[in-house]
N, C-alpha and C. Protein backbone atom coordinates (compact mmCIF):
# COMPACT_ATOMS: atom_id res chain seq x y z
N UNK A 1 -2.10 14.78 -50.89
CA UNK A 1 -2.92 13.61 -50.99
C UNK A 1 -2.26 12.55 -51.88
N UNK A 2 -1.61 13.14 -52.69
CA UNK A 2 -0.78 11.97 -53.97
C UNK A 2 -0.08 11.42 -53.02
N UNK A 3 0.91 11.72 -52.51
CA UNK A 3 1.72 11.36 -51.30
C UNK A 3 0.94 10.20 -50.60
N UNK A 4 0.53 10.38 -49.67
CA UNK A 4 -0.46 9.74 -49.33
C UNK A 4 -0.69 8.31 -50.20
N UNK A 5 -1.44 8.38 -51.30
CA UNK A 5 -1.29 7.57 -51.99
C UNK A 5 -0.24 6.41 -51.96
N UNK A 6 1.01 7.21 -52.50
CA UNK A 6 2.19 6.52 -52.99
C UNK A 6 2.41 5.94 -52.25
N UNK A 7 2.46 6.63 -50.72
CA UNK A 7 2.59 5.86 -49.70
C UNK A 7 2.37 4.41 -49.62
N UNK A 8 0.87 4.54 -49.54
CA UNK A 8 0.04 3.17 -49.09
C UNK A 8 0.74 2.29 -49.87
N UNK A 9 0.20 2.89 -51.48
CA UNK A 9 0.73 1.39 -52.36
C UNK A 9 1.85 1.21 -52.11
N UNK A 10 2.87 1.67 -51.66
CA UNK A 10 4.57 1.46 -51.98
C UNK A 10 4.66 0.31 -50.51
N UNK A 11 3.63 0.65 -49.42
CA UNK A 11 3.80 -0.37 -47.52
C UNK A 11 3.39 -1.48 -48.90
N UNK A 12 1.91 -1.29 -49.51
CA UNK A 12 0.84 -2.80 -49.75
C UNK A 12 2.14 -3.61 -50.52
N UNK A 13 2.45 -3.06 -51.68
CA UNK A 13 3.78 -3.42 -52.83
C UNK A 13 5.17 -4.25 -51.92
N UNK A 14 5.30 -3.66 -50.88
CA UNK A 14 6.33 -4.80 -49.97
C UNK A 14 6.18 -5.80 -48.86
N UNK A 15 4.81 -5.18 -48.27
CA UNK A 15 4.26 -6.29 -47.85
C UNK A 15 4.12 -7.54 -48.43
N UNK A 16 3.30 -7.30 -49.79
CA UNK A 16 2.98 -8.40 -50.37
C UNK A 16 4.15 -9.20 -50.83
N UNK A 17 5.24 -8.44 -50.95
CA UNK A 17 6.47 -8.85 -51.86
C UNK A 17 7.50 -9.94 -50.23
N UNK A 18 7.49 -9.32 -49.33
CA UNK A 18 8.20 -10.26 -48.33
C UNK A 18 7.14 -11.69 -47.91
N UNK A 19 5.54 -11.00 -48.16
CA UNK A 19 5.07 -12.42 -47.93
C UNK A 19 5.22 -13.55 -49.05
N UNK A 20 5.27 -12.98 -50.34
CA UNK A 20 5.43 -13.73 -51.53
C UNK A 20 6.72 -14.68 -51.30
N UNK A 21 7.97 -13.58 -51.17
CA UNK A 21 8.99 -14.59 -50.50
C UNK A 21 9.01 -15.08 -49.43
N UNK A 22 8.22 -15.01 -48.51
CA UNK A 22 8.53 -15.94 -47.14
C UNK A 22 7.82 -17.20 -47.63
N UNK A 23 6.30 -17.22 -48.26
CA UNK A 23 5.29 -18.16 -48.91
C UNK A 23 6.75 -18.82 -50.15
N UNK A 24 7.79 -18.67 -50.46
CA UNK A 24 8.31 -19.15 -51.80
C UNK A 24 9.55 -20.27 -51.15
N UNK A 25 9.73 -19.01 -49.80
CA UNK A 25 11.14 -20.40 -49.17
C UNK A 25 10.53 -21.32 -48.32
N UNK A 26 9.18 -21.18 -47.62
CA UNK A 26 8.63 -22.12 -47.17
C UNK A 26 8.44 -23.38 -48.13
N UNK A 27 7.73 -22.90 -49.35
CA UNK A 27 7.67 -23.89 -50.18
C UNK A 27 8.73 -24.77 -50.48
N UNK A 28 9.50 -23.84 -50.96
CA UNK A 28 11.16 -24.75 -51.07
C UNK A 28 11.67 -25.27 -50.46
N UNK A 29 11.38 -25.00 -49.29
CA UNK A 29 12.21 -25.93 -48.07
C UNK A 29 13.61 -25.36 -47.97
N UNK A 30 13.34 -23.84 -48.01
CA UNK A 30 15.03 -23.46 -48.04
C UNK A 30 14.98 -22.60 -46.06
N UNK A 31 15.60 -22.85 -45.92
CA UNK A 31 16.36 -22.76 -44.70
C UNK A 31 16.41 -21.58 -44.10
N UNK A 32 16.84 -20.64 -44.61
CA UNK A 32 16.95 -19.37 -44.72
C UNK A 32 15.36 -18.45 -45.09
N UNK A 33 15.30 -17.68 -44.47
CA UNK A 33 14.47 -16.47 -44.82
C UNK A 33 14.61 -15.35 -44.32
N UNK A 34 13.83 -14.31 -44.74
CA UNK A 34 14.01 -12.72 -44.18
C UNK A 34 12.93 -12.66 -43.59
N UNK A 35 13.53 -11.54 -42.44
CA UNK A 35 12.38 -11.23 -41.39
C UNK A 35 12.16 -9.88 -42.09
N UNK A 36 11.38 -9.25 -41.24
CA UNK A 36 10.73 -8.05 -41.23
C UNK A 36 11.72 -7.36 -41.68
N UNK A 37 13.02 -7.03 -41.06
CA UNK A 37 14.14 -6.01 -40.94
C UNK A 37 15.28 -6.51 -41.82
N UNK A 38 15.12 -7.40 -42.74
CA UNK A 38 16.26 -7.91 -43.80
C UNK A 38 16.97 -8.44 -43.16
N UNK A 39 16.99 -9.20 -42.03
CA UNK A 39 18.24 -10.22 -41.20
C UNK A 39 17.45 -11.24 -41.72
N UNK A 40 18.49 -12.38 -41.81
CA UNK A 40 18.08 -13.69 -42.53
C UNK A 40 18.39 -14.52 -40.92
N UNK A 41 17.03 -15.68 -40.91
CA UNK A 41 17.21 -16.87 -40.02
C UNK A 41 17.85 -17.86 -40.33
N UNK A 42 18.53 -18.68 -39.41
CA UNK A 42 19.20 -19.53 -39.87
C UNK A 42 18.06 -20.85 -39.05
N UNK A 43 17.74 -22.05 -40.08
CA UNK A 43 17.61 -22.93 -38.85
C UNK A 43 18.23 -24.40 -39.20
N UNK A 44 18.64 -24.58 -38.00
CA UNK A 44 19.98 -25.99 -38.02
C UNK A 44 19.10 -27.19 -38.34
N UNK A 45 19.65 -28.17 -39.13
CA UNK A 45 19.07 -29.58 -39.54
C UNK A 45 18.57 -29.98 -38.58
N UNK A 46 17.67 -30.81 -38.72
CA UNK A 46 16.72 -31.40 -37.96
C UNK A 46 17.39 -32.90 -37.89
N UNK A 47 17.72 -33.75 -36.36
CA UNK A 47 17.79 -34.54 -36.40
C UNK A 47 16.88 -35.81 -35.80
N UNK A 48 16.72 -36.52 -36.55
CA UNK A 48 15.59 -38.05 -36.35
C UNK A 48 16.34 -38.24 -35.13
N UNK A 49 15.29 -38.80 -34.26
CA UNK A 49 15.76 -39.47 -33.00
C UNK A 49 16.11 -40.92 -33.37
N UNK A 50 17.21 -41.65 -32.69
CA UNK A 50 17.16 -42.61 -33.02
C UNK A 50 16.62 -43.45 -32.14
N UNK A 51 16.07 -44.68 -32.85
CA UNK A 51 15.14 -45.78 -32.29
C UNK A 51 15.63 -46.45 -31.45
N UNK A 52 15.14 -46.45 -30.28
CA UNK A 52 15.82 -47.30 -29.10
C UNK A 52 15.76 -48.84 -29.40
N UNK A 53 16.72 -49.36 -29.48
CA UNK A 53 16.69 -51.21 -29.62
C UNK A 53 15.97 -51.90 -28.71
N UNK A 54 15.63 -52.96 -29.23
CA UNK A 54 14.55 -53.83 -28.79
C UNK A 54 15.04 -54.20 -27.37
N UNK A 55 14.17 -54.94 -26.66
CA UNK A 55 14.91 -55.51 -25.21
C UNK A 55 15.71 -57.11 -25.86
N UNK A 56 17.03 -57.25 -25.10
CA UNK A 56 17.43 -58.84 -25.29
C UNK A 56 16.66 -59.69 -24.71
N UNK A 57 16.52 -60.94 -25.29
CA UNK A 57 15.60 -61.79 -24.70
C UNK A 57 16.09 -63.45 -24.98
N UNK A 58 16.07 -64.44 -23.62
CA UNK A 58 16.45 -65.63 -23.42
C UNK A 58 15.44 -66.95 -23.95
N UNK A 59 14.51 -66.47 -23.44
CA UNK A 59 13.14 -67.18 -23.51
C UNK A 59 11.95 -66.05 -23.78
N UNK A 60 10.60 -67.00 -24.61
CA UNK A 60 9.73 -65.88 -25.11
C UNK A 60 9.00 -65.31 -23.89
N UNK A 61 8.56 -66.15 -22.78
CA UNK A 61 8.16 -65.10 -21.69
C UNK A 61 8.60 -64.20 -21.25
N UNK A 62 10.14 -63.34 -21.59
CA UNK A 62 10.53 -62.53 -21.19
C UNK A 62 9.62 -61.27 -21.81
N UNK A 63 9.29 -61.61 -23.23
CA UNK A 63 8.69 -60.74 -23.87
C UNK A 63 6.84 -60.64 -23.76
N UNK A 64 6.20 -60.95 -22.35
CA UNK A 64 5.22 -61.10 -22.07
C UNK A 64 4.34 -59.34 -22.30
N UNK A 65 5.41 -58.93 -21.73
CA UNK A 65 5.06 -57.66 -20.93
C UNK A 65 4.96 -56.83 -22.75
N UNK A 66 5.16 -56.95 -23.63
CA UNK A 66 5.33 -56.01 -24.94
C UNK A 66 3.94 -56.36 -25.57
N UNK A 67 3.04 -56.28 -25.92
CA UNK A 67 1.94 -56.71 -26.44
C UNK A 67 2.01 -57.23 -27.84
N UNK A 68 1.57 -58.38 -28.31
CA UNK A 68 2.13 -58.74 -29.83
C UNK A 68 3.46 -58.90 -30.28
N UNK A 69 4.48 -59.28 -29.63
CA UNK A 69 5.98 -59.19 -29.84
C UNK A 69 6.54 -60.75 -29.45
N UNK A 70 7.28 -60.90 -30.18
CA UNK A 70 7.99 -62.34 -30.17
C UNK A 70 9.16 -62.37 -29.77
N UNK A 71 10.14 -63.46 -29.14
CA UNK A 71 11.28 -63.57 -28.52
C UNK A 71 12.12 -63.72 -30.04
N UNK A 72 12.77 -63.44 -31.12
CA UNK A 72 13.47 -63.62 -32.49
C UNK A 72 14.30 -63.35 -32.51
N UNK A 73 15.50 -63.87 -33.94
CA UNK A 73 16.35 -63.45 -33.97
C UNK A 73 16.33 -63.04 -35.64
N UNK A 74 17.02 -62.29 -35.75
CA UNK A 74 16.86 -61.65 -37.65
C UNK A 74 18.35 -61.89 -38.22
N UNK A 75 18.59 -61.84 -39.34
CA UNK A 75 19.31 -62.41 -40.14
C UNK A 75 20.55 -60.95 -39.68
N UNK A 76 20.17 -60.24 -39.67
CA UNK A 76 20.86 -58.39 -38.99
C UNK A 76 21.42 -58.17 -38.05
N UNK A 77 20.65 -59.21 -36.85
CA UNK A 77 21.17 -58.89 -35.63
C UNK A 77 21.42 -60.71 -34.81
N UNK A 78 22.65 -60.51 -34.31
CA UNK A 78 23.04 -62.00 -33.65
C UNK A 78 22.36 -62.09 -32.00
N UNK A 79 21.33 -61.33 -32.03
CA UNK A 79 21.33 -61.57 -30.50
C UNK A 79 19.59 -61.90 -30.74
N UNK A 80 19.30 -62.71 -29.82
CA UNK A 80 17.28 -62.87 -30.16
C UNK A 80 16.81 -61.36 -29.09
N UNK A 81 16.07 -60.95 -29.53
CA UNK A 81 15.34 -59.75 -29.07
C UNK A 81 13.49 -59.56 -29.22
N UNK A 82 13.08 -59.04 -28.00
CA UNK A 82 11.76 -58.50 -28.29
C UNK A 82 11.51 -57.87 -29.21
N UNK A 83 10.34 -58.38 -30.67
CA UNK A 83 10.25 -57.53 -31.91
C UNK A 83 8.81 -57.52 -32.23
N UNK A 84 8.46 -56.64 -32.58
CA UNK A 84 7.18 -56.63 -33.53
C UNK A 84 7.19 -58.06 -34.74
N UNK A 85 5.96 -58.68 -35.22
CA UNK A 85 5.82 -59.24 -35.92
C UNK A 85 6.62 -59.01 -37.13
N UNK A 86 7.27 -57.19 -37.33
CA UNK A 86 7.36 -57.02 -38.62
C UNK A 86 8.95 -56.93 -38.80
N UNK A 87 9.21 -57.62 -37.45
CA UNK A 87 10.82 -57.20 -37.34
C UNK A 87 11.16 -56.31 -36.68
N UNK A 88 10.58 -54.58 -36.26
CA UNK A 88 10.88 -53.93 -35.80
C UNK A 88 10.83 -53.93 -33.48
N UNK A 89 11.66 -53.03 -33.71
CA UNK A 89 10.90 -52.69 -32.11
C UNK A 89 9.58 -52.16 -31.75
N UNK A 90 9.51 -52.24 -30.81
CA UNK A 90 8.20 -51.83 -30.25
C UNK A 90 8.84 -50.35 -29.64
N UNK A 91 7.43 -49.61 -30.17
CA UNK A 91 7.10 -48.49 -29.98
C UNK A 91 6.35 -47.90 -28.75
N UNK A 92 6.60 -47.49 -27.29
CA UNK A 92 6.33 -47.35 -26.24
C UNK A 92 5.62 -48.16 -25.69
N UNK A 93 5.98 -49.67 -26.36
CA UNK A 93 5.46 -51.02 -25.60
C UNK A 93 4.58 -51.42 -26.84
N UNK A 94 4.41 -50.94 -27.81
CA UNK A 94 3.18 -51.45 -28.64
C UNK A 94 3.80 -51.87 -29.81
N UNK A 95 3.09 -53.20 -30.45
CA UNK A 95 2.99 -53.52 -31.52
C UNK A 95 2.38 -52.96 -32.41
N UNK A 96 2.08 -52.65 -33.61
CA UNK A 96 1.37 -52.00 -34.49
C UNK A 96 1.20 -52.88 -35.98
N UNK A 97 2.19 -54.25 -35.95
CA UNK A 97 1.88 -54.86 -37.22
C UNK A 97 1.17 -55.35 -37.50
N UNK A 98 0.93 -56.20 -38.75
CA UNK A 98 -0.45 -57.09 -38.23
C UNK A 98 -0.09 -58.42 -38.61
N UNK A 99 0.55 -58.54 -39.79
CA UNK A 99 1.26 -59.96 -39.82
C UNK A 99 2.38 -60.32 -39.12
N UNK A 100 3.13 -61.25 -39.39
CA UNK A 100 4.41 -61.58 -38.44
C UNK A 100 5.22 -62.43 -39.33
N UNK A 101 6.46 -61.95 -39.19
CA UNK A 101 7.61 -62.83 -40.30
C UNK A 101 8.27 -63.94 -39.60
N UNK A 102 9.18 -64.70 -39.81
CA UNK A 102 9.86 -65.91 -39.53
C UNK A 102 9.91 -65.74 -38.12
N UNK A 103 9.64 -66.74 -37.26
CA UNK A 103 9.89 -67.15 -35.84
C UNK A 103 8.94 -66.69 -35.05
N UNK A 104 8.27 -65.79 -35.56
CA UNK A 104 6.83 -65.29 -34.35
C UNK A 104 5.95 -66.06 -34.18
N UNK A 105 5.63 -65.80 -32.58
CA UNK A 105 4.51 -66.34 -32.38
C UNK A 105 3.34 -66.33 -32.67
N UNK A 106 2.32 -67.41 -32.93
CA UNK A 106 1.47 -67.12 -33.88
C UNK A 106 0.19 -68.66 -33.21
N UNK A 107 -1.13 -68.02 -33.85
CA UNK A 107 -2.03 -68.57 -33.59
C UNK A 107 -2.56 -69.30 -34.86
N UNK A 108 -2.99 -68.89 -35.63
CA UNK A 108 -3.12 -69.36 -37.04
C UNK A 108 -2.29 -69.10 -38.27
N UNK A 109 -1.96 -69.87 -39.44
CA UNK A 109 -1.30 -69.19 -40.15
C UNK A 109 -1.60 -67.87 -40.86
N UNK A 110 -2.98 -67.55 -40.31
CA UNK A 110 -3.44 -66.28 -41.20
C UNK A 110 -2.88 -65.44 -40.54
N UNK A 111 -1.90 -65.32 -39.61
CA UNK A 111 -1.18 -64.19 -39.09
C UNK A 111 0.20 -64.39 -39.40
N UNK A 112 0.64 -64.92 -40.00
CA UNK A 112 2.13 -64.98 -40.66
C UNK A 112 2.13 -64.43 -42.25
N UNK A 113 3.16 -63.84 -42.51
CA UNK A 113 3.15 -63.27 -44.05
C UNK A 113 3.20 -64.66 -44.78
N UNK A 114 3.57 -64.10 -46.17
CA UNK A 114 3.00 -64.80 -47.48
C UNK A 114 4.31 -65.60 -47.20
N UNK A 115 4.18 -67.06 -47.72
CA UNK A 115 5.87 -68.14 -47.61
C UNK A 115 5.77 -68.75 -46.36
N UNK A 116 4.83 -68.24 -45.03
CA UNK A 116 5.08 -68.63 -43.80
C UNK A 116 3.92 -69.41 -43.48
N UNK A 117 3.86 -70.75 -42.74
CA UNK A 117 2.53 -71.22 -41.94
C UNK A 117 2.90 -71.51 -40.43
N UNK A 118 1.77 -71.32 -39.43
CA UNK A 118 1.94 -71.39 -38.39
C UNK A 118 2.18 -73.14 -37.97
N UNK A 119 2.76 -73.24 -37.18
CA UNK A 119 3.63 -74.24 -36.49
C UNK A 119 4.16 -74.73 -35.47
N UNK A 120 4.49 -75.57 -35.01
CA UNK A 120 5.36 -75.98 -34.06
C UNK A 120 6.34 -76.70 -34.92
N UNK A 121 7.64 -75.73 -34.00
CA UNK A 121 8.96 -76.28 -34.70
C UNK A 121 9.55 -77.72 -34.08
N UNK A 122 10.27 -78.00 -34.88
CA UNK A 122 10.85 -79.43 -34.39
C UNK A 122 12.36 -79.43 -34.18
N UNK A 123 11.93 -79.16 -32.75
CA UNK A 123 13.27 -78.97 -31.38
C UNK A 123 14.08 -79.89 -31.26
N UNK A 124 15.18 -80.51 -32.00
CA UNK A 124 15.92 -81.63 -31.16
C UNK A 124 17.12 -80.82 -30.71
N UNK A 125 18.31 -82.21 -30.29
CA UNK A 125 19.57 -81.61 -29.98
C UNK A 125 20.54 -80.78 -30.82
N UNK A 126 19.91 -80.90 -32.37
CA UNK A 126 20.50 -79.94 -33.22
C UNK A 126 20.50 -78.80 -33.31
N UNK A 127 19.06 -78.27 -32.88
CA UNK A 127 18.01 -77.25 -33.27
C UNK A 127 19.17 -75.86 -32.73
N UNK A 128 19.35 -74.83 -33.63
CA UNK A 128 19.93 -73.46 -33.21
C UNK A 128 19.04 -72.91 -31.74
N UNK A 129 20.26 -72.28 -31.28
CA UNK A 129 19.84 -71.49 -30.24
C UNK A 129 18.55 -70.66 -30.33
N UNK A 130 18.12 -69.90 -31.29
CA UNK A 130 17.03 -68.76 -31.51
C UNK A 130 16.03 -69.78 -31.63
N UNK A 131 16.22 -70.97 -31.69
CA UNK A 131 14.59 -71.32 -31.69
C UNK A 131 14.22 -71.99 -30.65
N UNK A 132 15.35 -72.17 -29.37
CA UNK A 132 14.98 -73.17 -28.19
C UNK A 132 15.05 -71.66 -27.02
N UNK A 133 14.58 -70.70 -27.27
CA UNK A 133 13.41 -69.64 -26.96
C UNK A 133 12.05 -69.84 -26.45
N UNK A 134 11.57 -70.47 -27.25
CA UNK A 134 10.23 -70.90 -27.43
C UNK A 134 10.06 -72.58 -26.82
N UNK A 135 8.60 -72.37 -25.65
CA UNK A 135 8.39 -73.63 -25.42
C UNK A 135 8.44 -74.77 -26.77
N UNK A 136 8.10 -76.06 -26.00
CA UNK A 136 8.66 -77.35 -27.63
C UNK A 136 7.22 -77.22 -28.31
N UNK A 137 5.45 -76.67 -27.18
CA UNK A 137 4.35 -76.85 -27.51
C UNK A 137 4.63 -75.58 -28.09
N UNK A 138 4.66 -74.61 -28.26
CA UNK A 138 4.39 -73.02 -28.95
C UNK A 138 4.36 -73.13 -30.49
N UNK A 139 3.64 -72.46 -30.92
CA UNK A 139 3.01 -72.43 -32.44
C UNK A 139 4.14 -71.09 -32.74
N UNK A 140 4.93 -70.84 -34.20
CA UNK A 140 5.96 -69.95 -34.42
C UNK A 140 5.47 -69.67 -36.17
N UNK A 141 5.52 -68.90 -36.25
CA UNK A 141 5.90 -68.86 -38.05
C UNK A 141 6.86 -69.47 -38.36
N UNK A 142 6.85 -70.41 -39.59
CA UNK A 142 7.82 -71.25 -39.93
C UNK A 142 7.80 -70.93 -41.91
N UNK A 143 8.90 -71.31 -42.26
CA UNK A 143 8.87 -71.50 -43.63
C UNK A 143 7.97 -72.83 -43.81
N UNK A 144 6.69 -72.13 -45.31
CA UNK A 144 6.13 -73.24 -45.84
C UNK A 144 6.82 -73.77 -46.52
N UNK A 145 7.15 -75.52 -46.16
CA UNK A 145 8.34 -76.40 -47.14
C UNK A 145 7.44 -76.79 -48.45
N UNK A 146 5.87 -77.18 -47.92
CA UNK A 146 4.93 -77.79 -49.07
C UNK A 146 4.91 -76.31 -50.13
N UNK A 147 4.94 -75.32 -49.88
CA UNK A 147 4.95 -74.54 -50.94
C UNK A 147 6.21 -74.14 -51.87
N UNK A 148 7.65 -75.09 -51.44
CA UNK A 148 8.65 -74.59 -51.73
C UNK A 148 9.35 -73.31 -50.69
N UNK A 149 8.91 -72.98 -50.26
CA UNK A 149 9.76 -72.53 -49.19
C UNK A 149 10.71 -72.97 -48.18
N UNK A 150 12.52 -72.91 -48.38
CA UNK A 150 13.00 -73.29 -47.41
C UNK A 150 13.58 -71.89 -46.37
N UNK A 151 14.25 -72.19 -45.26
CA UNK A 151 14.60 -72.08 -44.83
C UNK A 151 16.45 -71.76 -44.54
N UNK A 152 16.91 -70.03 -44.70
CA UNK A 152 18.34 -70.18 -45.39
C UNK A 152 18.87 -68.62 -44.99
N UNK A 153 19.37 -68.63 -43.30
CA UNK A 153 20.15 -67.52 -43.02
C UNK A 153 18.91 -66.82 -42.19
N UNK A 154 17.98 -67.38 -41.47
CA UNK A 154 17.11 -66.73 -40.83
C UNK A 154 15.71 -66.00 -41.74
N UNK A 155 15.54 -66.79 -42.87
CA UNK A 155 14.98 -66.04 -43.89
C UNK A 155 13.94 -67.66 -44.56
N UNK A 156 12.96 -67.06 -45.48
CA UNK A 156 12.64 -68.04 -46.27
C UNK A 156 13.11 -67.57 -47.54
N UNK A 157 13.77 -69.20 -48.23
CA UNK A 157 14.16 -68.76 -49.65
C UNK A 157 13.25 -69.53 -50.34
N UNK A 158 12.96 -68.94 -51.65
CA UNK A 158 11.74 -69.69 -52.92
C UNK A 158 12.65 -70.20 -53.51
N UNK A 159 14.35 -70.42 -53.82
CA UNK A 159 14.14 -70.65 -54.80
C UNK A 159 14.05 -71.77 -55.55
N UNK A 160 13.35 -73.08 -54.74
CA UNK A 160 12.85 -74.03 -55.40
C UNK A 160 11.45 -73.58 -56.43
N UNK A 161 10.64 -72.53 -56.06
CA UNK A 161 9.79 -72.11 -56.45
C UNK A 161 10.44 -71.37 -57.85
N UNK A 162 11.25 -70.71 -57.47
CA UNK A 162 12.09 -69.77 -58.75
C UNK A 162 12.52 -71.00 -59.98
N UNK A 163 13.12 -72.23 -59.44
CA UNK A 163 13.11 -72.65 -60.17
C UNK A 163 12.82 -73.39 -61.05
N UNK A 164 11.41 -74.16 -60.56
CA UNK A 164 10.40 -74.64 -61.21
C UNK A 164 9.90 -73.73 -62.60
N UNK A 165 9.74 -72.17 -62.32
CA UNK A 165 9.01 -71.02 -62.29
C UNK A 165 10.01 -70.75 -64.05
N UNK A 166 11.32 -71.25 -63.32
CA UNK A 166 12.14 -71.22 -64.94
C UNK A 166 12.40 -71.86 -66.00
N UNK A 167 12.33 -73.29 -65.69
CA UNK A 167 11.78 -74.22 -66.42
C UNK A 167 10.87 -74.39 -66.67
N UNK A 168 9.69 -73.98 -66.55
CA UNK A 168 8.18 -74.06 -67.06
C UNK A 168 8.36 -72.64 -68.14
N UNK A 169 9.10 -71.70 -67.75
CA UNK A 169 9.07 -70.63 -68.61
C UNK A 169 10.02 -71.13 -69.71
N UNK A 170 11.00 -71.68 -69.69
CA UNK A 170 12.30 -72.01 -70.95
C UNK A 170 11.06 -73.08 -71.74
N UNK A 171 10.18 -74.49 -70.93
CA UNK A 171 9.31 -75.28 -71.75
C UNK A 171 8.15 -74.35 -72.64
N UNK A 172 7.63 -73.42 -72.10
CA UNK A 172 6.44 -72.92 -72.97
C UNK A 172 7.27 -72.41 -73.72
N UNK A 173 8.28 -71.17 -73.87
CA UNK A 173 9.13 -70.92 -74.96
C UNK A 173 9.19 -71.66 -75.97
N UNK A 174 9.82 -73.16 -75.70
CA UNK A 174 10.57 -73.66 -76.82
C UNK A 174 9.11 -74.55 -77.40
N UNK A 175 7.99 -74.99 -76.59
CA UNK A 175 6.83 -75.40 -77.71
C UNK A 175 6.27 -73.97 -78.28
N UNK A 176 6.20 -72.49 -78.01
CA UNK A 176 5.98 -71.94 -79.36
C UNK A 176 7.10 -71.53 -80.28
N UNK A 177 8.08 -71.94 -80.77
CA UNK A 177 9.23 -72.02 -81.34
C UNK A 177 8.47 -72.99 -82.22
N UNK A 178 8.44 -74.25 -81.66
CA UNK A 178 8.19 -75.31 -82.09
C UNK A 178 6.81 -74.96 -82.81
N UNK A 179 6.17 -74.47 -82.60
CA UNK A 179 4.71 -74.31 -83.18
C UNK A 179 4.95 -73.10 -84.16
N UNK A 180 5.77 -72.26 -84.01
CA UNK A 180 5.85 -71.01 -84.90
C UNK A 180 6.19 -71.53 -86.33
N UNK A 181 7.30 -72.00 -86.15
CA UNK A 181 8.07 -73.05 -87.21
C UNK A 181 7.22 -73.84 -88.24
């Protein structure tokens, strides 16, 4: 009957002990573990699929068919392409952003990020290729100029804003200097 005994506890004592380690490399994220019979698994890196690129696009009606997606071009890529508001591609036809950065199409400015108001751009014979995409009537996200926002490499730059932002900071400095004194 002792036997017996020893038995049991000695199965319960390794049971518990291979689940302890299987529960310890799961945690860890280690790669390797033991099976039942002391052979170790191997399992090979996992690779991310990569993201299929946007469709190229001439004009914004090409991009009718994508729901929420604009005809753009990004400071990254030289070619204008079907994109999500957020820059990205679309994901089995769908948009998912909710604002929209430089050049998207847009209905009010409450759908363009922060720096941007909705617009119609002003098309002449100068105007870059990525923006004669878009009919001359179509409303786009544009850099806000009244807020200091220009326009610089496909991007909005502040730093008229930056630099207001530094001289008001060097003036309050030097009147409490002046007042410390």
């Amino acid at each position: 009957m002792r036997g017996l005994h020893f038995a049991m506890w000695y199965y319960r004592l390794t049971t518990k002990a291979m689940l302890a380690f299987a529960l310890i490399g799961w945690m860890t994220g280690q790669s390797e573990a033991l099976t039942a019979f002391g052979k170790s698994i191997t399992v090979g890196p996992t690779v991310a699929p990569t993201p299929i690129p946007a469709r190229p696009c001439s004009r914004q009606a090409e991009c009718a068919g994508i729901s929420s997606s604009s005809c753009v071009r990004t400071h990254y890529d030289p070619i204008t392409r079907c994109l999500c508001g957020d820059n990205q591609p679309p994901v089995n036809g769908q948009c998912d952003s909710q604002t929209k950065a430089l050049y998207h199409v847009c209905a009010n400015s409450d759908e363009c990020n922060d720096g941007l108001i909705c617009g119609t751009p002003n098309i002449t014979g100068t105007t870059p290729l990525h923006l004669r995409v878009h009919p001359p009537s179509e409303k786009i996200c544009l850099c806000d100029a009244d807020s200091g926002f220009t326009e610089k490499e496909h991007a909005c730059n502040d730093a008229d804003i930056l630099k207001t932002s530094l001289i008001a900071i060097f003036v309050v400095s030097c009147i409490r200097k002046i007042l410390a004194n």
